[in-house]
C-alpha atoms as a PDB file:
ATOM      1  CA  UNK A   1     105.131 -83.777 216.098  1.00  0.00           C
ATOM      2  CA  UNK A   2     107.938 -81.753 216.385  1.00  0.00           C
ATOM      3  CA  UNK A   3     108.682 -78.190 216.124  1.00  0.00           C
ATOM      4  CA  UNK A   4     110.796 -75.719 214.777  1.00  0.00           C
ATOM      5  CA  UNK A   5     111.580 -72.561 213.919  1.00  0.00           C
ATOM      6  CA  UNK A   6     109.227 -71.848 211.295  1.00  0.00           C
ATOM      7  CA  UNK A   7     106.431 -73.175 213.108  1.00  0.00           C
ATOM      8  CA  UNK A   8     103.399 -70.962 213.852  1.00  0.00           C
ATOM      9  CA  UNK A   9     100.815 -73.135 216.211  1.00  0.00           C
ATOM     10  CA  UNK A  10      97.342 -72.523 215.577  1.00  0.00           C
ATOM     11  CA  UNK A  11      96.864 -72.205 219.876  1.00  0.00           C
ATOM     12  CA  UNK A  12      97.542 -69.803 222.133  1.00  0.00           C
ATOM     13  CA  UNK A  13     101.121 -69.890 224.381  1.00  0.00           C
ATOM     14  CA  UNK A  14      98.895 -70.682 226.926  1.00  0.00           C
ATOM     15  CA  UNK A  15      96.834 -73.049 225.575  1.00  0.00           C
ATOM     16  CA  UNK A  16      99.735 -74.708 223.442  1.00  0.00           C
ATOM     17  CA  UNK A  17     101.514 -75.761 227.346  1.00  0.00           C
ATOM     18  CA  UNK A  18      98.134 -77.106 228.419  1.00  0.00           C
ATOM     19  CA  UNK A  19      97.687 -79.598 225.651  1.00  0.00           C
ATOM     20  CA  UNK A  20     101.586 -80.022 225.651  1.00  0.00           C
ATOM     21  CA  UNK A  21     101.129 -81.284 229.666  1.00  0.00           C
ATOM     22  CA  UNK A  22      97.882 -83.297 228.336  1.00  0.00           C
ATOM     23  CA  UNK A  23      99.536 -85.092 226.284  1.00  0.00           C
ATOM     24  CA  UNK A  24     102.577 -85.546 228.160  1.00  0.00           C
ATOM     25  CA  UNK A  25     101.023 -86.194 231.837  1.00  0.00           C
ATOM     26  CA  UNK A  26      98.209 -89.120 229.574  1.00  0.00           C
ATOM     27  CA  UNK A  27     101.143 -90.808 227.735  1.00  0.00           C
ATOM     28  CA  UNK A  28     103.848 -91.407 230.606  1.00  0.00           C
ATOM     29  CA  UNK A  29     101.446 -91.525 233.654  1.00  0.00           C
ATOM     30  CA  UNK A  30      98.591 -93.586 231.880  1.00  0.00           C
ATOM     31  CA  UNK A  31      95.697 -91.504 234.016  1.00  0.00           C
ATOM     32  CA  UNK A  32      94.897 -87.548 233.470  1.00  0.00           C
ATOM     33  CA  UNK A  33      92.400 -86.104 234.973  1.00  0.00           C
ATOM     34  CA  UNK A  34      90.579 -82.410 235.338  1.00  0.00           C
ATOM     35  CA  UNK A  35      92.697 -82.189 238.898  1.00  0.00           C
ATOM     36  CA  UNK A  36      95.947 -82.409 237.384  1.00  0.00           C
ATOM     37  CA  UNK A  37      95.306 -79.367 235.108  1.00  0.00           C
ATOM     38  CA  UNK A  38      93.355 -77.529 237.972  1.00  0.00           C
ATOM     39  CA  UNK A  39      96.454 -78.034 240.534  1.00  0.00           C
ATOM     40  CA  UNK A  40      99.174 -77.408 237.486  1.00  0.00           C
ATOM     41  CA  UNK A  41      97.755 -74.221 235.826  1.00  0.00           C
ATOM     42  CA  UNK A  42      95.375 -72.509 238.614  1.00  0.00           C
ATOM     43  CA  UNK A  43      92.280 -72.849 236.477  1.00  0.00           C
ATOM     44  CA  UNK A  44      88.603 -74.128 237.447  1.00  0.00           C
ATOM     45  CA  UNK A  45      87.506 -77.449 236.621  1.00  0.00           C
ATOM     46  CA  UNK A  46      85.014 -76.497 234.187  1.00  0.00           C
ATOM     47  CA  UNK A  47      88.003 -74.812 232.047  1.00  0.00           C
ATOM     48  CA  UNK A  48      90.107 -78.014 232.635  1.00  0.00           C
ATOM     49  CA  UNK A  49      87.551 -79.824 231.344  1.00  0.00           C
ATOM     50  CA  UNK A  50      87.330 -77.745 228.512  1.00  0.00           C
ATOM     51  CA  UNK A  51      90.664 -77.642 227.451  1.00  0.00           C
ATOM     52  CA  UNK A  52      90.656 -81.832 227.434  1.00  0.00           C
ATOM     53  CA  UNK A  53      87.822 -82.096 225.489  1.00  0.00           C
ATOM     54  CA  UNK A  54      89.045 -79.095 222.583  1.00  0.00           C
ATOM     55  CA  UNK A  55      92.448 -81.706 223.242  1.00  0.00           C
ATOM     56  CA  UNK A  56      90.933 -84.772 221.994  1.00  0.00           C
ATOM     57  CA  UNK A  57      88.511 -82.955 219.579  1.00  0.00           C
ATOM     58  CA  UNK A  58      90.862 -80.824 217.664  1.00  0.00           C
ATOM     59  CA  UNK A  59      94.461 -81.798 218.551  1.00  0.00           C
ATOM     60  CA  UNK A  60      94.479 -85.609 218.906  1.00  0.00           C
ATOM     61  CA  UNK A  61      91.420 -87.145 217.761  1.00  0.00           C
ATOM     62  CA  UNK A  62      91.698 -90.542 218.810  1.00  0.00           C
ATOM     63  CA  UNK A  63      94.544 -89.990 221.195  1.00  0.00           C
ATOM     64  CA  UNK A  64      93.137 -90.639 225.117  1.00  0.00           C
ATOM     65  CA  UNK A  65      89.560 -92.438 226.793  1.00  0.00           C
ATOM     66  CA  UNK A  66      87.914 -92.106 229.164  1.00  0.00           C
ATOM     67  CA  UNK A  67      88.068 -95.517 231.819  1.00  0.00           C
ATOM     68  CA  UNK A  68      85.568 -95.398 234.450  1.00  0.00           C
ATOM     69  CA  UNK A  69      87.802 -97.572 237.149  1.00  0.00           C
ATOM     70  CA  UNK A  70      90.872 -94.927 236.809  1.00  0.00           C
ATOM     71  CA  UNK A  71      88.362 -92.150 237.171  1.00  0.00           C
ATOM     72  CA  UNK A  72      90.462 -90.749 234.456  1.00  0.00           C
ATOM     73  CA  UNK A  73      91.480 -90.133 231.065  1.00  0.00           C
ATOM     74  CA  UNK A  74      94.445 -92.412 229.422  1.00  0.00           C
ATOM     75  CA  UNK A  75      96.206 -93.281 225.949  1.00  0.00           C
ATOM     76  CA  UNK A  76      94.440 -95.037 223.609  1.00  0.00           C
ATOM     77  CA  UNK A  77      96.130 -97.810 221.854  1.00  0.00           C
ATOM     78  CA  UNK A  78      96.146 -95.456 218.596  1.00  0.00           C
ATOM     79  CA  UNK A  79      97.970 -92.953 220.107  1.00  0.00           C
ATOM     80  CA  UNK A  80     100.165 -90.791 218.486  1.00  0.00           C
ATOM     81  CA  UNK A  81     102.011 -87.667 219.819  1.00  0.00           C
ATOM     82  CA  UNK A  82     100.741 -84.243 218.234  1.00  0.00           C
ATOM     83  CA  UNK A  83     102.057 -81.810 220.003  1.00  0.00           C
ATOM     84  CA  UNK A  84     105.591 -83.358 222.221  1.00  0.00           C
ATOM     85  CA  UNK A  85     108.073 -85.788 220.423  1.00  0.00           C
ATOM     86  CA  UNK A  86     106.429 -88.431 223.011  1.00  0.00           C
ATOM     87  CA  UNK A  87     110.496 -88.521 223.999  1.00  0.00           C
ATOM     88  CA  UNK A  88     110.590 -90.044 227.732  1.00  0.00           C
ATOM     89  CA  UNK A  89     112.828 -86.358 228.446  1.00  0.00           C
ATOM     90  CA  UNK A  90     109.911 -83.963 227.897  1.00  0.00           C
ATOM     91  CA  UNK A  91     107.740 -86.061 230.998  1.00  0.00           C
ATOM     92  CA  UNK A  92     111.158 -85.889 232.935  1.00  0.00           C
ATOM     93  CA  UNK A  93     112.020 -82.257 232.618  1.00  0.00           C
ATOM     94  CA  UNK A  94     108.318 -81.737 233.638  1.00  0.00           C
ATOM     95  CA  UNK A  95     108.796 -83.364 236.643  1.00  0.00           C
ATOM     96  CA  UNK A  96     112.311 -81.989 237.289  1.00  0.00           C
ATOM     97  CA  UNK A  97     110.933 -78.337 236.625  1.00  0.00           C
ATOM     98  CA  UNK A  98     108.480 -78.067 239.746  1.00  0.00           C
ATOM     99  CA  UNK A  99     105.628 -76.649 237.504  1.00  0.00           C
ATOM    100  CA  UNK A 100     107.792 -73.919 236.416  1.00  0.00           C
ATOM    101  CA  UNK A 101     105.988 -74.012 233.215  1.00  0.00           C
ATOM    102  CA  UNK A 102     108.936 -72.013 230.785  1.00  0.00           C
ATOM    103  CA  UNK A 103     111.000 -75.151 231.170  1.00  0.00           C
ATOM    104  CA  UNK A 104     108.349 -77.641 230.584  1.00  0.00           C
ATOM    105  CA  UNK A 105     109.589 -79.091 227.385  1.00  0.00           C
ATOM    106  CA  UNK A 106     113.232 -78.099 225.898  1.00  0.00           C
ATOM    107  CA  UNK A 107     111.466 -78.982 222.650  1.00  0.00           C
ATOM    108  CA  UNK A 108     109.307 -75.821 222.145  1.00  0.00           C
ATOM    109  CA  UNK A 109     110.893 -73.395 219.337  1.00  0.00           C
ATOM    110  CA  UNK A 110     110.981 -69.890 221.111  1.00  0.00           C
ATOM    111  CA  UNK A 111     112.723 -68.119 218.712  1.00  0.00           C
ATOM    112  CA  UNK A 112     115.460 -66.502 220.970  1.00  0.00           C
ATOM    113  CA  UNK A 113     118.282 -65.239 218.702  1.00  0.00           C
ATOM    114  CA  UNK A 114     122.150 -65.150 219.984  1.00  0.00           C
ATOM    115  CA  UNK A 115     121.724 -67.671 222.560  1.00  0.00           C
ATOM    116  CA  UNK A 116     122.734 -71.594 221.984  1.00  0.00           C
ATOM    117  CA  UNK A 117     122.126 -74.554 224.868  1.00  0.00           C
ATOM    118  CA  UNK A 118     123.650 -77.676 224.720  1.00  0.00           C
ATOM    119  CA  UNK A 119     121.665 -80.329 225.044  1.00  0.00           C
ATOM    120  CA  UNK A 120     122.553 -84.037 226.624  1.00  0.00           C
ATOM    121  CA  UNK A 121     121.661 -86.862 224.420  1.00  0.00           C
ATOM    122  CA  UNK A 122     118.069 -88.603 224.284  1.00  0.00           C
ATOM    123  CA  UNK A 123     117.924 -91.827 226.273  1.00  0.00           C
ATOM    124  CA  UNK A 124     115.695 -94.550 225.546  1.00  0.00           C
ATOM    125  CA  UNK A 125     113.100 -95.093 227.751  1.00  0.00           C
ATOM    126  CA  UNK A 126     109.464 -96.027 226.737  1.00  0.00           C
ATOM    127  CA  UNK A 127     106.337 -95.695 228.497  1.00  0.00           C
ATOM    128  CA  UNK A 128     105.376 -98.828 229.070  1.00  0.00           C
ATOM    129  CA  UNK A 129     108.173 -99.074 231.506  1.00  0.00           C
ATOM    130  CA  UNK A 130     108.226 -95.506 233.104  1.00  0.00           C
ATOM    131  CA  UNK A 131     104.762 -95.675 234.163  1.00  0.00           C
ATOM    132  CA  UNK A 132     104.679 -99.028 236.575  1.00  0.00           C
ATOM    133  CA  UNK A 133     107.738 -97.539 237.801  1.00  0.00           C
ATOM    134  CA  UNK A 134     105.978 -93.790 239.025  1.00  0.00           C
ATOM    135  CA  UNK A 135     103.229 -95.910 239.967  1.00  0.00           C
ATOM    136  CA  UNK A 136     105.139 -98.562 242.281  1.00  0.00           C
ATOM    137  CA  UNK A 137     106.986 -95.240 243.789  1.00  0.00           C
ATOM    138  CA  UNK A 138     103.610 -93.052 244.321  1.00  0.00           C
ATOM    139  CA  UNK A 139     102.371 -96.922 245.987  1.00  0.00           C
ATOM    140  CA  UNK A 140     104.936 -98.186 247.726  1.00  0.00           C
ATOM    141  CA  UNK A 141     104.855-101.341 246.121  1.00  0.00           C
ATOM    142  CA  UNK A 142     106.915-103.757 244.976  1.00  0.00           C
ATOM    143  CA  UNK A 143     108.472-104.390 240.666  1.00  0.00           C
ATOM    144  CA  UNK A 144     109.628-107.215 239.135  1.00  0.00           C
ATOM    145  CA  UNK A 145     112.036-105.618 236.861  1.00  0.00           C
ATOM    146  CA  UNK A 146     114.781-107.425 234.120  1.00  0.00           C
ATOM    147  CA  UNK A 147     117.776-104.706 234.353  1.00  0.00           C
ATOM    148  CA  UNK A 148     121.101-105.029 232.775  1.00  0.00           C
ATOM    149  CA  UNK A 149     124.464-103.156 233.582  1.00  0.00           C
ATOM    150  CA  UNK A 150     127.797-103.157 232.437  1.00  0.00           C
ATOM    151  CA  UNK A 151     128.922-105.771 235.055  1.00  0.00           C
ATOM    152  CA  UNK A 152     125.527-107.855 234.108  1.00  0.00           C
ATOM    153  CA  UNK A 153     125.228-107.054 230.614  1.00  0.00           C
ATOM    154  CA  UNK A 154     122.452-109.953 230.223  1.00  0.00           C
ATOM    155  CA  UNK A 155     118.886-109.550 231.422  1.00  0.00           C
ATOM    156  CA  UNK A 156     118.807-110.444 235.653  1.00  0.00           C
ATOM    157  CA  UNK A 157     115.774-110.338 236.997  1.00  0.00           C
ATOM    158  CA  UNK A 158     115.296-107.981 240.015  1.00  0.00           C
ATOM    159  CA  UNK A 159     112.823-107.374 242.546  1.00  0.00           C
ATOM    160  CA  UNK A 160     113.050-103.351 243.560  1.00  0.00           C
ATOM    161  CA  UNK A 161     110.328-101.545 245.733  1.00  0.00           C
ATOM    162  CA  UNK A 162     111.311 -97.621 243.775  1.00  0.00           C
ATOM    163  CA  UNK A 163     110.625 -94.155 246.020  1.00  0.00           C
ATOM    164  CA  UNK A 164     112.099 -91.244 244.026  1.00  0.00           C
ATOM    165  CA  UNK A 165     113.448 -90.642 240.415  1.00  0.00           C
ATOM    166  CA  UNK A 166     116.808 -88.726 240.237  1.00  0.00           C
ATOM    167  CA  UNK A 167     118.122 -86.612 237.494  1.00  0.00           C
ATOM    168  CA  UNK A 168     121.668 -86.447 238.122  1.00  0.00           C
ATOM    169  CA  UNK A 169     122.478 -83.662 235.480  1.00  0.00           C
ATOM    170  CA  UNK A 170     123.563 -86.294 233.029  1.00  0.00           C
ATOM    171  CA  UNK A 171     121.008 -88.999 233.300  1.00  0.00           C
ATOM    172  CA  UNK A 172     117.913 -90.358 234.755  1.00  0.00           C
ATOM    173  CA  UNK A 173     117.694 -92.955 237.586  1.00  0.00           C
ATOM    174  CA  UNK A 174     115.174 -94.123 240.519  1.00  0.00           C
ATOM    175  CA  UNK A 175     116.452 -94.721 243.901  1.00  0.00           C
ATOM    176  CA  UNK A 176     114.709 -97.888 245.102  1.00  0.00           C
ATOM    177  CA  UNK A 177     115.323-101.013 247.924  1.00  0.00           C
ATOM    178  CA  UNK A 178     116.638-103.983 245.967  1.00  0.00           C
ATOM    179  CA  UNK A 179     115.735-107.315 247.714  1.00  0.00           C
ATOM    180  CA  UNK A 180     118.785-108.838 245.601  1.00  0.00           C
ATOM    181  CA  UNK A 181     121.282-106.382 247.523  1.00  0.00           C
ATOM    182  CA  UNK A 182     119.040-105.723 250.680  1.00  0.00           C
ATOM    183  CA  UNK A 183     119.131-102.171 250.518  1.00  0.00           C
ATOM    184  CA  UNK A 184     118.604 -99.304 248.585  1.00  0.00           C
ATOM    185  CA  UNK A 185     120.592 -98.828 244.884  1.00  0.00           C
ATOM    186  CA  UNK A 186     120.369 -96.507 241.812  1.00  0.00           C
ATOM    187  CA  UNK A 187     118.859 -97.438 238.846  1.00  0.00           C
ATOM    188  CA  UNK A 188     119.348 -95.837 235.556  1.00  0.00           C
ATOM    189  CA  UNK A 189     115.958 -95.509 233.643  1.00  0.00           C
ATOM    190  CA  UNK A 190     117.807 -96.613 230.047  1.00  0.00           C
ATOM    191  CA  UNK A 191     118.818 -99.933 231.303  1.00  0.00           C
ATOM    192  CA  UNK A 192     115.247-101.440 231.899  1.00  0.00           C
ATOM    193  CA  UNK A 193     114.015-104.089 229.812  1.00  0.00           C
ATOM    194  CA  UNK A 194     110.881-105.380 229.192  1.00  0.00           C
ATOM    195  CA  UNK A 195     107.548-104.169 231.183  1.00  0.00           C
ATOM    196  CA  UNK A 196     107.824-104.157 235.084  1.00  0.00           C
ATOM    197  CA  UNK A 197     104.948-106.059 236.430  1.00  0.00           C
ATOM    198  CA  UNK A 198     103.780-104.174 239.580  1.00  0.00           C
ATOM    199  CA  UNK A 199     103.176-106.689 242.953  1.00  0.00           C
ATOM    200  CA  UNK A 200     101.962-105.896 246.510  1.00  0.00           C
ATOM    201  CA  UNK A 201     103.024-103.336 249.156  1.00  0.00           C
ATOM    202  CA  UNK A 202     106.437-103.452 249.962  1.00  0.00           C
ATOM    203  CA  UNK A 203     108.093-101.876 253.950  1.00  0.00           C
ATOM    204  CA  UNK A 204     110.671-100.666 252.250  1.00  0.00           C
ATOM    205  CA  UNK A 205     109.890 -96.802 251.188  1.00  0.00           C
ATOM    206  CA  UNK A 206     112.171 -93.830 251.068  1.00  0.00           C
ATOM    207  CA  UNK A 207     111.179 -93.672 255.153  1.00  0.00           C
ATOM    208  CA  UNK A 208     113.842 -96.509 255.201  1.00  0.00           C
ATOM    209  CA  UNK A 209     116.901 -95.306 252.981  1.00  0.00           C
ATOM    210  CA  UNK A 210     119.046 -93.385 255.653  1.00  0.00           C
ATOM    211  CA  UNK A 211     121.455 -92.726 252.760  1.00  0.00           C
ATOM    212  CA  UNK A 212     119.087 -90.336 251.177  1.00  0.00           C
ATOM    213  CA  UNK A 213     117.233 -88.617 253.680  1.00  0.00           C
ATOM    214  CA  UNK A 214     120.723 -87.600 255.573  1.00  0.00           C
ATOM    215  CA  UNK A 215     121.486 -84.039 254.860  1.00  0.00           C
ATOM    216  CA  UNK A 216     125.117 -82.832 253.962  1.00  0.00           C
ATOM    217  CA  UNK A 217     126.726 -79.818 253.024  1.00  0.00           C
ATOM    218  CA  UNK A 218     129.585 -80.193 250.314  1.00  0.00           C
ATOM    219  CA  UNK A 219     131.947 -77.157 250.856  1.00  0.00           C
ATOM    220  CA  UNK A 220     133.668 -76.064 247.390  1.00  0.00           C
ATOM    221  CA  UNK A 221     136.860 -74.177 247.766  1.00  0.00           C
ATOM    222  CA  UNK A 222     139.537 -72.469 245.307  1.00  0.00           C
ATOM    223  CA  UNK A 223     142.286 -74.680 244.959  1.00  0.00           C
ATOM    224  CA  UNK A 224     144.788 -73.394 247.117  1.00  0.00           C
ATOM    225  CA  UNK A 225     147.599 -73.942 245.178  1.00  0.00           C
ATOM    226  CA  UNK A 226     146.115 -70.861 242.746  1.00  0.00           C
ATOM    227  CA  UNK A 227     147.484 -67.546 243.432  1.00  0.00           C
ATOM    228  CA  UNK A 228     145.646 -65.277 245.689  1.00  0.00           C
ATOM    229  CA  UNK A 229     144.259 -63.127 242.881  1.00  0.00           C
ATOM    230  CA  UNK A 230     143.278 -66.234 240.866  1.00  0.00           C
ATOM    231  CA  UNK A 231     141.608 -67.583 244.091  1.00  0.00           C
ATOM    232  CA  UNK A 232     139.305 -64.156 243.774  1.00  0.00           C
ATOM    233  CA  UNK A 233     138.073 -64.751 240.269  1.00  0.00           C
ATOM    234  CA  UNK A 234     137.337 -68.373 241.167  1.00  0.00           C
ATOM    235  CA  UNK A 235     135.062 -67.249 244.359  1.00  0.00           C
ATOM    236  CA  UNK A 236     133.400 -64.684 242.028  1.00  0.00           C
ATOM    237  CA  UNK A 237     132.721 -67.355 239.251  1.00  0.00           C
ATOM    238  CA  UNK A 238     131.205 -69.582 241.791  1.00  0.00           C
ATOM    239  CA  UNK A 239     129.777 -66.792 244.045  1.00  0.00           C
ATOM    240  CA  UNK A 240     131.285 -67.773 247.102  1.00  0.00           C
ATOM    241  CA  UNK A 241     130.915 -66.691 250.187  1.00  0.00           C
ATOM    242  CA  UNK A 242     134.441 -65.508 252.503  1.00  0.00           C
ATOM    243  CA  UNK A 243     135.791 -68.008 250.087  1.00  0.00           C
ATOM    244  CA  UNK A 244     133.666 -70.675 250.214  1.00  0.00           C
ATOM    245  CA  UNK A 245     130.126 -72.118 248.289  1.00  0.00           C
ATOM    246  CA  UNK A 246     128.081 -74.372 250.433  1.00  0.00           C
ATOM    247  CA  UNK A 247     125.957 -76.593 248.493  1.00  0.00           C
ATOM    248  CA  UNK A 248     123.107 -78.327 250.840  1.00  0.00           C
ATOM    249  CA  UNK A 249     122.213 -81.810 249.136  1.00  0.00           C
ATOM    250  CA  UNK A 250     121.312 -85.494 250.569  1.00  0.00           C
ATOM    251  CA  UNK A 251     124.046 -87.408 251.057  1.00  0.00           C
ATOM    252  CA  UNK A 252     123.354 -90.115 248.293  1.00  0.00           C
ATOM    253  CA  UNK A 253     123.578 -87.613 246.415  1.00  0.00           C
ATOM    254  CA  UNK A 254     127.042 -85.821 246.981  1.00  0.00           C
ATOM    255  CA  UNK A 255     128.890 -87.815 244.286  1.00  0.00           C
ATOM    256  CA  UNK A 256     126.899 -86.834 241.334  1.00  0.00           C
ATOM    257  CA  UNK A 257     127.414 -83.349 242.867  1.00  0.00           C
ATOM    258  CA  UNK A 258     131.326 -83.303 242.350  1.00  0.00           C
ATOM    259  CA  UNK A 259     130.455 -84.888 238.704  1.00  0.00           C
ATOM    260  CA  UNK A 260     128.729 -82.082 237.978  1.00  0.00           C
ATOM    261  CA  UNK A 261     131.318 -80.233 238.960  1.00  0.00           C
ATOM    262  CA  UNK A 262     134.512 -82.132 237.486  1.00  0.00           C
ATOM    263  CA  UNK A 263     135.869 -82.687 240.976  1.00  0.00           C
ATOM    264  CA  UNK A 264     137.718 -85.806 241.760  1.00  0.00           C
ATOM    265  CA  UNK A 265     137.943 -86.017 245.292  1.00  0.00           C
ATOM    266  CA  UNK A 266     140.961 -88.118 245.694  1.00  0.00           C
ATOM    267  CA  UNK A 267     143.244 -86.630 242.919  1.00  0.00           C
ATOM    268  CA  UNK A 268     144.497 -83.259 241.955  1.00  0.00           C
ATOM    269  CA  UNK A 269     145.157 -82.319 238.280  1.00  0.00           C
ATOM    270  CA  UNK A 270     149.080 -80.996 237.817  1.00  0.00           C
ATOM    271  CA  UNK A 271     147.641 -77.778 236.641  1.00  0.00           C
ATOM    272  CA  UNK A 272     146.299 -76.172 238.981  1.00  0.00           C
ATOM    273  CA  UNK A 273     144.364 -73.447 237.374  1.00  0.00           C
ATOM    274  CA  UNK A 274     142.263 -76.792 235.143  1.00  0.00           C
ATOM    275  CA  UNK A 275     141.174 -77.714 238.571  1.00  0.00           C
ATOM    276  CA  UNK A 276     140.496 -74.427 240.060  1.00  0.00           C
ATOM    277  CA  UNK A 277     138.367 -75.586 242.599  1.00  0.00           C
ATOM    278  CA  UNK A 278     137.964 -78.504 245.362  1.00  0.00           C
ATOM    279  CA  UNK A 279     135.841 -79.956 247.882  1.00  0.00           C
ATOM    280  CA  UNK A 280     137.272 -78.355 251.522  1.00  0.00           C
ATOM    281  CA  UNK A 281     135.275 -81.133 253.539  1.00  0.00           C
ATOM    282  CA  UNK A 282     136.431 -83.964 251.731  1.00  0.00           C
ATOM    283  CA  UNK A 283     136.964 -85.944 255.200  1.00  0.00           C
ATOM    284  CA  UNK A 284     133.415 -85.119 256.326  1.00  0.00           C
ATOM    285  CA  UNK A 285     131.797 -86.638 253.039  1.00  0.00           C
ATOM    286  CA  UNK A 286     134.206 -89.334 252.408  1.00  0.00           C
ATOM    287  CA  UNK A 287     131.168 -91.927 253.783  1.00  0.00           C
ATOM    288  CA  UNK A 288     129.252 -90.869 250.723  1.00  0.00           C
ATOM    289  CA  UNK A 289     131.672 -91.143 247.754  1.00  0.00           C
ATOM    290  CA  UNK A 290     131.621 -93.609 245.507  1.00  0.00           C
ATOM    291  CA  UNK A 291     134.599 -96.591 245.906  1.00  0.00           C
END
């Protein structure tokens, strides 16, 4: 259920994020167990325990079981968010977050007056499909996947062997090898359909993808056709360094980079002080743009 400003939980802030991660870590995984909690929150097994058990007693009755072959807790087939939206974002930002637990879930009402975030639309995906997707990653296996695109925008039936989800700052996607293609591709997470159906090991892990495990630096620049003085308040907006900000990345990744930062590489607005900055290595990345 959701929150929202007028909401007072009957649990404790700290107790409210466990059964928030519960929840979250049951539904879009499909196996919690005491271990999660213990490595997440630096508490003793016996506590973890604890804290699943007041969970399915007093939060969601009826919400996870127990299954003896995952070792594990999962969702039951009644299950029905209590405490998240069950949105496919709030298991996302967990991951993207590193366990830095005040960013868990966008969705909890803190009350903080005089400040206002923006938030980028919800996009559909369920759980049925996220979770043989983590699990072929953590595996190294193989997924029979039906994906559509805007070149393909009918079902096609793909074979993909997944190794890492991205968030690009604007949307979800997994890197993975597509036997179609022969090499490794981007995915976005909304344009699943159906249920992957997991297969056998698969060669082809992130070891393979050169693309992403080369290291670049993209160099960001004021754009030199600003006046000196303008070129100063640009390095102090971006907090650059003798005039330059060095952003460390994998190269796969260096075009959603400049998206992020409204740089087109190969064109220059007319007004120079829209585009204010630009990428001083363009040369050295041009390999890993898109086109």
């Amino acid at each position: 259920m959701a929150s929202n400003n007028d909401t007072k939980w009957p649990f404790r802030w700290d107790l409210l994020l466990r059964y928030r991660f519960i929840e979250t870590l049951a539904l879009w995984e499909g196996r919690l167990t005491t271990r999660h909690l213990c490595d997440t929150f630096g508490i003793g097994r016996q506590q973890a325990s604890k804290d699943i058990n007041n969970y399915i007693r007093e939060v969601g009755p009826g919400n996870l079981e127990y299954d003896k072959f995952l070792k594990g807790y999962k969702p039951s087939g009644a299950f029905a968010p209590r405490v998240t939206q069950g949105l496919a974002d709030e298991y996302l930002d967990l991951m993207a977050s590193n366990n830095e637990l005040m960013n868990m879930f966008e969705s909890l009402s803190l009350n903080v007056a005089n400040v206002e975030v923006l938030l980028m639309p919800v996009r559909d995906v369920k759980p049925e499909v996220l979770r043989p997707i983590m699990q072929a990653a953590r595996q190294q296996r193989r997924l029979d996947v039906d994906y559509v695109s805007l070149n393909h925008p009918d079902r096609e039936g793909r074979i993909i062997v997944p190794h890492t989800l991205v968030y690009s700052g604007l949307r979800w996607h997994v890197r993975a090898w597509c036997e179609k293609n022969s090499g490794y591709r981007d995915f976005v997470l909304s344009r699943f359909r159906g249920i992957p159906e997991i297969m056998d090991e698969s060669a082809h892990g992130a070891d393979g993808d050169a693309e992403w495990n080369t290291r670049v630096v993209v160099r960001i620049a004021p754009d030199p056709r600003l006046s000196r003085e303008q070129r100063e308040v640009v390095e102090v907006d971006y907090g650059m360094e003798k005039g330059v900000l060095e952003i460390a990345t994998r190269a796969r990744l260096v075009p959603y980079v400049l998206q992020l930062l409204h740089i087109e590489p190969d064109t220059l607005t007319e007004d120079a002080t829209a585009q204010q900055i630009v990428v001083e290595n363009r040369t050295e990345l041009a390999p890993w743009l898109f086109g």
